[in-house]
Each structure stands twice: as structure tokens, then as C-alpha cells.
C-alpha atoms as a PDB file:
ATOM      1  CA  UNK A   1       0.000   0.000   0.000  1.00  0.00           C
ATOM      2  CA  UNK A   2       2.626   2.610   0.736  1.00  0.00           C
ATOM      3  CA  UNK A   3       4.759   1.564  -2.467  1.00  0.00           C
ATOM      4  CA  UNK A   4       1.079   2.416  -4.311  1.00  0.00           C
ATOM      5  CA  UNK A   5       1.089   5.681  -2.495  1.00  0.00           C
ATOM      6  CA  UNK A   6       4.494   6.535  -3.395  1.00  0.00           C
ATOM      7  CA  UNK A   7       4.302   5.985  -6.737  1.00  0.00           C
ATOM      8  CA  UNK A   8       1.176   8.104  -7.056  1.00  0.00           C
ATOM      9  CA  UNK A   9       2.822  10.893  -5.703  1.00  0.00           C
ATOM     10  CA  UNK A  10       5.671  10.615  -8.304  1.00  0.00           C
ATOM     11  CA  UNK A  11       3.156  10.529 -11.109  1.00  0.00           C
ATOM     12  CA  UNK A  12       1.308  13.729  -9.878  1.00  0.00           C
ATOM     13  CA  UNK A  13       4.332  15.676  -9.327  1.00  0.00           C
ATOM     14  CA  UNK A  14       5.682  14.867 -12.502  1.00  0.00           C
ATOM     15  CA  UNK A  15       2.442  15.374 -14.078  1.00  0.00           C
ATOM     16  CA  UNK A  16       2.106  19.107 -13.017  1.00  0.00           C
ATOM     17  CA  UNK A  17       5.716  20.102 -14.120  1.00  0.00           C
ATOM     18  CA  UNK A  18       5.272  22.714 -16.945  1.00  0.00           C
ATOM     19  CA  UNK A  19       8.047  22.129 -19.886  1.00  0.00           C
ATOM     20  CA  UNK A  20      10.106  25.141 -20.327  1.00  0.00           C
ATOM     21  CA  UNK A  21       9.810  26.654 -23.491  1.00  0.00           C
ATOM     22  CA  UNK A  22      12.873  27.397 -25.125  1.00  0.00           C
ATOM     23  CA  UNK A  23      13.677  30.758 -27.136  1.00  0.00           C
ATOM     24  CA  UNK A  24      13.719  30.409 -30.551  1.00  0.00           C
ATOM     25  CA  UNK A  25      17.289  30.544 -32.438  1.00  0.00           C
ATOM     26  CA  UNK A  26      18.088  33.849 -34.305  1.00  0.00           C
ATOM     27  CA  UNK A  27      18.658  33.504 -37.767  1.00  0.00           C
ATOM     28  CA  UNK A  28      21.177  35.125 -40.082  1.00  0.00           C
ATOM     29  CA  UNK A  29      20.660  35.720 -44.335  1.00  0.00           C
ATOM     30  CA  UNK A  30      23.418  35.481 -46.386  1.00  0.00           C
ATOM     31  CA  UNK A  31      23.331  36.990 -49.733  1.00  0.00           C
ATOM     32  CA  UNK A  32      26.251  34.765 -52.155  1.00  0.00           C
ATOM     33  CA  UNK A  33      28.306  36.832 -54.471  1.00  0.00           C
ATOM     34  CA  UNK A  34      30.254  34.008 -56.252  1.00  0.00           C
ATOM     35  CA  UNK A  35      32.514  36.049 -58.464  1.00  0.00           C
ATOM     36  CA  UNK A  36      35.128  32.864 -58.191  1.00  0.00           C
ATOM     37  CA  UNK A  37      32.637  30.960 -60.008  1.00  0.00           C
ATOM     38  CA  UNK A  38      32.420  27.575 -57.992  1.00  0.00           C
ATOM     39  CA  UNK A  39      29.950  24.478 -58.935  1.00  0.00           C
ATOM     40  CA  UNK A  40      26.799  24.517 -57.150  1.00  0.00           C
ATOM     41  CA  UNK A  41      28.134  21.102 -55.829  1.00  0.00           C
ATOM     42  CA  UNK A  42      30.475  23.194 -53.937  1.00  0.00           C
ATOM     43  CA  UNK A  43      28.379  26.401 -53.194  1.00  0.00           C
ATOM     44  CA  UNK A  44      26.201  23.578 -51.566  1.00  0.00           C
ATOM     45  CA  UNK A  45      28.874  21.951 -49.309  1.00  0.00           C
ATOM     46  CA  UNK A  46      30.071  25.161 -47.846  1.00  0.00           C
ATOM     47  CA  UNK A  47      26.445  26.002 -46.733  1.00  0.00           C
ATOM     48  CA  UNK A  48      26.013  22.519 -45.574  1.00  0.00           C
ATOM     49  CA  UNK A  49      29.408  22.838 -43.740  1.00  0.00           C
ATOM     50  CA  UNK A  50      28.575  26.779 -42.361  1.00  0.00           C
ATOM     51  CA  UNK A  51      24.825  25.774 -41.588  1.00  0.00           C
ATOM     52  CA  UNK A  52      26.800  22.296 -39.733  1.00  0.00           C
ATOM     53  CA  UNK A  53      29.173  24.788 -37.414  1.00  0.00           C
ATOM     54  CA  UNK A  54      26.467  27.721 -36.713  1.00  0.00           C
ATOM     55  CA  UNK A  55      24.037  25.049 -35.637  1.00  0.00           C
ATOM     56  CA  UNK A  56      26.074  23.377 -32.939  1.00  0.00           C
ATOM     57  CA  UNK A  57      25.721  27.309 -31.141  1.00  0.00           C
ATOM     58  CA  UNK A  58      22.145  27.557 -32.131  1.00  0.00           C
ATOM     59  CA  UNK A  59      22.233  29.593 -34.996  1.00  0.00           C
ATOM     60  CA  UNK A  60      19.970  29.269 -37.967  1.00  0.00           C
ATOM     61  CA  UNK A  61      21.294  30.281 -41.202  1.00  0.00           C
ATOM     62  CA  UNK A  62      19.333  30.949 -44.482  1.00  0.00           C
ATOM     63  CA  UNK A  63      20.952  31.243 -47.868  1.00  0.00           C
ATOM     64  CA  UNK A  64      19.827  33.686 -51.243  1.00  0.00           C
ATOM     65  CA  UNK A  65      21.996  32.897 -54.038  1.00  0.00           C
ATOM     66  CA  UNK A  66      22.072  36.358 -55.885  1.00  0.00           C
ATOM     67  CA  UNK A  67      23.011  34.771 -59.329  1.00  0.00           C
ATOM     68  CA  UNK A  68      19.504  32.705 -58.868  1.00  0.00           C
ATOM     69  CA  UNK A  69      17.429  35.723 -57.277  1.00  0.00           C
ATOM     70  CA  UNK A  70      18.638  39.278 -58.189  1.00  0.00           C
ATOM     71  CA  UNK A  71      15.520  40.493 -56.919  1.00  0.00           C
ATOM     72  CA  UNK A  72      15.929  39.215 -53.460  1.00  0.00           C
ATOM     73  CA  UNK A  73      19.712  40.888 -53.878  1.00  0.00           C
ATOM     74  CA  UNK A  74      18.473  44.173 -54.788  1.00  0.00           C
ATOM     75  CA  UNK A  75      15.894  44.851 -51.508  1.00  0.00           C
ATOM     76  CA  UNK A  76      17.385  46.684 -48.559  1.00  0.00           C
ATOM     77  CA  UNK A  77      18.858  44.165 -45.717  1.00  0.00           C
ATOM     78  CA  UNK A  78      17.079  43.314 -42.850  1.00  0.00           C
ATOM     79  CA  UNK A  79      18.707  42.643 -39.708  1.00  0.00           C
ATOM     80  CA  UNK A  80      21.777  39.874 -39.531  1.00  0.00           C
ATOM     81  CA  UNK A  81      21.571  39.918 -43.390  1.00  0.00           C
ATOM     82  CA  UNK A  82      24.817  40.218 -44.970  1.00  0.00           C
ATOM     83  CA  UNK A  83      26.660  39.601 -48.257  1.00  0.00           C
ATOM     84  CA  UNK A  84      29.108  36.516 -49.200  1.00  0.00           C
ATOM     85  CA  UNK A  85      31.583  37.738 -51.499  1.00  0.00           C
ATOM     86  CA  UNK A  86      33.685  34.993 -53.000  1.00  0.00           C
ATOM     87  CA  UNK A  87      36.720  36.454 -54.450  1.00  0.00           C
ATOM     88  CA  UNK A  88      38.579  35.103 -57.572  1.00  0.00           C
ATOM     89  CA  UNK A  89      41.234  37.297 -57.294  1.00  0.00           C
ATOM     90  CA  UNK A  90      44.097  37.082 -54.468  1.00  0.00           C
ATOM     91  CA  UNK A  91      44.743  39.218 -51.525  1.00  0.00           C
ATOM     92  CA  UNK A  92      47.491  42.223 -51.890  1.00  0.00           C
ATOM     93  CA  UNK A  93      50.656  41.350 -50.625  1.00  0.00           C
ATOM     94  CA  UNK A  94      51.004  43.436 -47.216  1.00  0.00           C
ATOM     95  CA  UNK A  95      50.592  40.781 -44.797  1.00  0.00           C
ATOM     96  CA  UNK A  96      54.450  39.373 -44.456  1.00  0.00           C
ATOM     97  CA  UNK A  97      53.825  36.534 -46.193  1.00  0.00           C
ATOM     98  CA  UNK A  98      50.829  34.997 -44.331  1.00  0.00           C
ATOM     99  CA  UNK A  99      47.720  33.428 -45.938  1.00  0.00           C
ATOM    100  CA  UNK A 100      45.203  35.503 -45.800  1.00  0.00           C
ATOM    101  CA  UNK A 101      41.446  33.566 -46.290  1.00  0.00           C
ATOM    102  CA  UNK A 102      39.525  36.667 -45.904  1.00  0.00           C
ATOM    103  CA  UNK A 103      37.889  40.125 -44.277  1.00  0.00           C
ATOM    104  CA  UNK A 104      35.027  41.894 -43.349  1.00  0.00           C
ATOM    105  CA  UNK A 105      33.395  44.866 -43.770  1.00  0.00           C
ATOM    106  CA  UNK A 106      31.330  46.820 -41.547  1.00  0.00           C
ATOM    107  CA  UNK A 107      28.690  49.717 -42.313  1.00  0.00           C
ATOM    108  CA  UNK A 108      29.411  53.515 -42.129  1.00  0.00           C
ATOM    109  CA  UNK A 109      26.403  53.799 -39.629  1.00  0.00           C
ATOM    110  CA  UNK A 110      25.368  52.198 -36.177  1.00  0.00           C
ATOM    111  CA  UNK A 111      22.476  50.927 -37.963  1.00  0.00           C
ATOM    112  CA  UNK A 112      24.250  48.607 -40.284  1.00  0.00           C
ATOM    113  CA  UNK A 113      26.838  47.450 -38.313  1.00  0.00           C
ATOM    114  CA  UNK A 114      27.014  44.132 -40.015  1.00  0.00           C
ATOM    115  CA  UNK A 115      27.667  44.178 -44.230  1.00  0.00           C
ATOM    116  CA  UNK A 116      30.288  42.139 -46.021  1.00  0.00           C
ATOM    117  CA  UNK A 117      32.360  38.610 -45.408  1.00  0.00           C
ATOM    118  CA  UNK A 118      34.961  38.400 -48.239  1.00  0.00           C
ATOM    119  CA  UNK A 119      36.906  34.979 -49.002  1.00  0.00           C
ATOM    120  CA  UNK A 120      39.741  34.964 -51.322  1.00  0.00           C
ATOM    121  CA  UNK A 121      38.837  32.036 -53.240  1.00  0.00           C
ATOM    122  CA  UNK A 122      42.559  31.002 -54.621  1.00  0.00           C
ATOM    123  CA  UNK A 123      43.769  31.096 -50.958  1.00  0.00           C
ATOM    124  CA  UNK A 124      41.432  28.673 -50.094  1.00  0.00           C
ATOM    125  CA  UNK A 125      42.152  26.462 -53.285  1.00  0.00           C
ATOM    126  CA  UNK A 126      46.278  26.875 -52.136  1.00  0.00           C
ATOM    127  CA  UNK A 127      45.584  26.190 -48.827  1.00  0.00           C
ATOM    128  CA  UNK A 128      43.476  22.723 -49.075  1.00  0.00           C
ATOM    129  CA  UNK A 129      45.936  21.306 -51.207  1.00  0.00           C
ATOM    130  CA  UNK A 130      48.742  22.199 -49.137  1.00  0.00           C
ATOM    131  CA  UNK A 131      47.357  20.045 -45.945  1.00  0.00           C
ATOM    132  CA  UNK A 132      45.276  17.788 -48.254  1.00  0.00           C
ATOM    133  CA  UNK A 133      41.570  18.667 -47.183  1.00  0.00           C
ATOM    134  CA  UNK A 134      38.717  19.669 -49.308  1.00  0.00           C
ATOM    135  CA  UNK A 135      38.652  22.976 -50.501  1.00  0.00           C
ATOM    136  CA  UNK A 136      35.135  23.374 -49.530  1.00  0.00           C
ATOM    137  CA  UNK A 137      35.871  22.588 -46.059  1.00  0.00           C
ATOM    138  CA  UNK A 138      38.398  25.333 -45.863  1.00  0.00           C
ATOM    139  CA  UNK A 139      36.154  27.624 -47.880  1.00  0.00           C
ATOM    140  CA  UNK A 140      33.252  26.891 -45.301  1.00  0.00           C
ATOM    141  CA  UNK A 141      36.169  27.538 -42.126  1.00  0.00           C
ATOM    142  CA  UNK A 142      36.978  30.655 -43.952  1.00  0.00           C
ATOM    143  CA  UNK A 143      33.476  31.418 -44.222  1.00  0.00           C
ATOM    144  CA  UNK A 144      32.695  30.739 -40.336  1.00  0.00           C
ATOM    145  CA  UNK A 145      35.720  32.554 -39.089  1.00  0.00           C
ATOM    146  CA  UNK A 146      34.760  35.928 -40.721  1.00  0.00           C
ATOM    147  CA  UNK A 147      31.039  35.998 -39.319  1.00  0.00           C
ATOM    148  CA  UNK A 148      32.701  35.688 -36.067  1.00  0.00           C
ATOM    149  CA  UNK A 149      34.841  38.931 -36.733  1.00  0.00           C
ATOM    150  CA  UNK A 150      30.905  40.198 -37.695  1.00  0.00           C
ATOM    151  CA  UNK A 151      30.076  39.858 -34.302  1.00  0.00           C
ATOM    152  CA  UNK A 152      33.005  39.335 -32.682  1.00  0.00           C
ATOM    153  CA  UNK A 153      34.793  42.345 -33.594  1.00  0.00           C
ATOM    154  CA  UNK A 154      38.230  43.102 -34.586  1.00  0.00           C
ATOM    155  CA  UNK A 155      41.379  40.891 -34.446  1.00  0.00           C
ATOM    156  CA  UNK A 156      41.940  41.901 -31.060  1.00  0.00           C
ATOM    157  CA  UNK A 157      38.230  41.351 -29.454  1.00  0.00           C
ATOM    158  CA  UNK A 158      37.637  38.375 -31.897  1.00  0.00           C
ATOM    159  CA  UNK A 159      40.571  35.953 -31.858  1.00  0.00           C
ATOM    160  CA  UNK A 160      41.351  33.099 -29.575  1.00  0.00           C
ATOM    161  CA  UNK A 161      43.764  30.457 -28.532  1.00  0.00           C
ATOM    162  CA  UNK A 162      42.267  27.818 -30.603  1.00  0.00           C
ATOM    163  CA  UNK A 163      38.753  26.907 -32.258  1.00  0.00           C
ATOM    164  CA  UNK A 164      37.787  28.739 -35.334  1.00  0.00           C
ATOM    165  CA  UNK A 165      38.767  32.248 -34.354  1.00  0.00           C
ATOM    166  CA  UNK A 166      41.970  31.361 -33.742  1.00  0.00           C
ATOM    167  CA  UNK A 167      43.995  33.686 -35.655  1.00  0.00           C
ATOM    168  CA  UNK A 168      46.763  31.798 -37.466  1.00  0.00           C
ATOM    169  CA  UNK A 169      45.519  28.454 -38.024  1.00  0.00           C
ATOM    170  CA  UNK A 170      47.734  25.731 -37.793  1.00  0.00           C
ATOM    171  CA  UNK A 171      47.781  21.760 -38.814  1.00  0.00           C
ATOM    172  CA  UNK A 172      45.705  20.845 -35.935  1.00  0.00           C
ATOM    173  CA  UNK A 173      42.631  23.510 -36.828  1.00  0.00           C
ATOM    174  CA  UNK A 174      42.830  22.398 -40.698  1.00  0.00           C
ATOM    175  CA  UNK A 175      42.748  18.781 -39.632  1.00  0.00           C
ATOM    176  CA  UNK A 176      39.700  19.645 -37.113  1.00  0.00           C
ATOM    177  CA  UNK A 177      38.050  21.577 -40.128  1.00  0.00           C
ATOM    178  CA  UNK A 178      38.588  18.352 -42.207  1.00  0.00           C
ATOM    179  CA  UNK A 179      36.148  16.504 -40.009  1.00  0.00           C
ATOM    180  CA  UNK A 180      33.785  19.267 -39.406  1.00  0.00           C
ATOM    181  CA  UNK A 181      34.629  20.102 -35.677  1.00  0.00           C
ATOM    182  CA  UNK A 182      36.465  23.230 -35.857  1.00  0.00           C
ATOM    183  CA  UNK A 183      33.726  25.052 -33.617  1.00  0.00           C
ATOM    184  CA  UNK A 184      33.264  28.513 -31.632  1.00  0.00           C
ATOM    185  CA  UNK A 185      33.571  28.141 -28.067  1.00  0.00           C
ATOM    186  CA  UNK A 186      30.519  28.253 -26.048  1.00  0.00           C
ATOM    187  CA  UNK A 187      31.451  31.942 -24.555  1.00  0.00           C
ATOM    188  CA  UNK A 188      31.991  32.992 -28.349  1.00  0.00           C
ATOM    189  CA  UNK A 189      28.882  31.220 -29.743  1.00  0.00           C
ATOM    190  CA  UNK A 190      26.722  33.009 -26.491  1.00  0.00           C
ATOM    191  CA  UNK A 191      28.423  36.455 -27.672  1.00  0.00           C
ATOM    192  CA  UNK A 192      27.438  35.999 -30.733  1.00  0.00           C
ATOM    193  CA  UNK A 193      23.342  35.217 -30.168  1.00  0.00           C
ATOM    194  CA  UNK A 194      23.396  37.987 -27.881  1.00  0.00           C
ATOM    195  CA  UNK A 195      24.631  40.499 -30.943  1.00  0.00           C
ATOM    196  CA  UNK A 196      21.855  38.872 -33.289  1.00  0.00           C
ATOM    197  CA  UNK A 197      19.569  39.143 -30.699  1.00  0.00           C
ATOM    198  CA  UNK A 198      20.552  42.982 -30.404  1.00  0.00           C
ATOM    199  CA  UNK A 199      20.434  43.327 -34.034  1.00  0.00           C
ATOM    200  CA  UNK A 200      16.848  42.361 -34.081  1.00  0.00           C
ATOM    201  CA  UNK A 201      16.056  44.189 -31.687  1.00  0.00           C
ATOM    202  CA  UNK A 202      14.946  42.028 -28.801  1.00  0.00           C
END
């Protein structure tokens, strides 16, 4: 008789417990300029690998190709809506030598704080033959890196010891982008929500 008792107690208490409802996760557009001219085989892997790594911090991510839908291109951005400029040309030499995958540019105004991600597309094709990985997979890193300098900040604010805003990437972070876990940290990834979130407005 008491075991019955107990075990009705359980069930009631565990009955009345409302599930917490969880926020939903921000979501950033990004606009493709593909002046390199990739395959959509490999336009598509890079979003698969971007959407892969902004997913394990929560982070939606929806794509308009602008050679597809020039319309979509043309209206004004909304909030976390940027461009994807992939380069074909290379980056000027001023850097001492070191690879550079990419930048990003901000807007003149507090109101459009987040604009441009460039990648320099024959970096990325150097660079993944050089440690033997996919050059989508280092096009995707490249990509991930430079939306954390959108949020981030600068080199300074933005960088880290390791993960994927680790400044000069070495074997170990190419290998870890080979298998798809070169990730944010979870103070990074919280940073970054919070400046979507701010974007929108909420």
C-alpha cells in the first residue's frame, strides 16, 4: 500500500511540471556573391558545412543565391543579413607573407553594423591542397571565421587560442576543419546570439 502511495505521488508531481519553453534561435541571411565561379556542388557543401558549425551554437542560417534571385539581392537588408563575397582574385601582398582567407566589412552607420564577409577564393584552393583537405571545407572555415569577426569584432576582441577564431591556423585547426569540428567556443557562440539578438532588436 505505501509503495502504491508513493508511486502516485511521483506521477502527480511529474504530471504538473510545466516544460520550459525554449527561445527560438536567431537567424542570419546570407546573400552569395560568387565572383570565383564555384559548382553549385560546392556552393552547396560550404552552406552545408557553415549551416553544420552555426548550428552546434544555435544559430539558424538561411541562404539567397544572388546569381539565382537578383531580386531578393536588390531589396534593402534586414537585420543579420549580410553579403558573401567569394573572391577570384588574391589578396594584396602586405601581410608578411601569411595566408590571408579573408575580411570583413562593416557599415558607415550604427544601424548597419554588419555588411560584407569576403573569401579569397585562390587562398582557399592553395591552402586545401597544401594540408590535403577539401577545398570546400576550408572555404566553409573561412566562411565561419569571418562571421565571427561580424560579431566578434576586430582581431583583437575576436581571436582566440584555438577553435575557429583562432587567428593563425595551424595543422591541428585544418585537420579539425577536415572533419567538421572546428567550432566557436561556447562563450563565443553566447556572444554571438546575444549580438543577433541585439540586431533584431529584442
Amino acid at each position: 500500500m505505501r509503495l502504491t502511495k508513493w508511486v502516485s505521488l511521483i506521477t502527480t508531481l511529474t504530471g504538473s511540471v510545466t516544460p520550459a519553453i525554449s527561445a527560438p534561435r536567431p537567424t542570419m541571411i546570407i546573400r552569395i556573391l560568387d565572383q570565383a565561379h564555384l559548382s553549385s556542388s560546392k556552393i552547396q557543401k560550404m552552406e552545408r558545412y557553415v549551416e553544420h558549425t552555426l548550428a552546434a551554437i544555435d544559430v539558424d542560417v538561411k541562404w539567397v543565391d544572388c546569381a539565382q534571385s537578383m531580386d531578393a539581392c536588390k531589396s534593402q537588408r534586414g537585420p543579420n543579413e549580410f553579403w558573401l563575397r567569394i573572391l577570384a582574385q588574391r589578396p594584396p601582398n602586405v601581410n608578411g607573407g601569411v595566408d590571408l582567407l579573408g575580411f570583413t566589412q562593416h557599415g558607415d552607420t550604427p544601424a548597419d553594423k554588419i555588411q560584407c564577409v569576403n573569401i579569397f577564393h585562390p587562398i582557399v584552393e592553395e591552402i586545401s591542397e597544401r594540408v590535403g583537405s577539401d577545398s570546400h571545407q576550408i572555404l566553409g572555415a573561412a566562411v565561419v571565421h569571418e562571421i565571427g569577426h561580424l560579431y566578434l569584432g576586430t582581431n583583437s576582441q575576436a581571436h582566440s587560442s584555438a577553435g575557429v577564431m583562432r587567428g593563425a591556423w595551424s595543422h591541428r585547426e585544418f585537420e579539425l576543419a577536415s572533419i567538421g569540428e572546428l567550432n566557436f567556443s561556447k562563450e563565443q557562440g553566447e556572444r554571438i546570439r546575444t549580438g543577433m539578438n541585439a540586431a533584431s532588436g529584442l
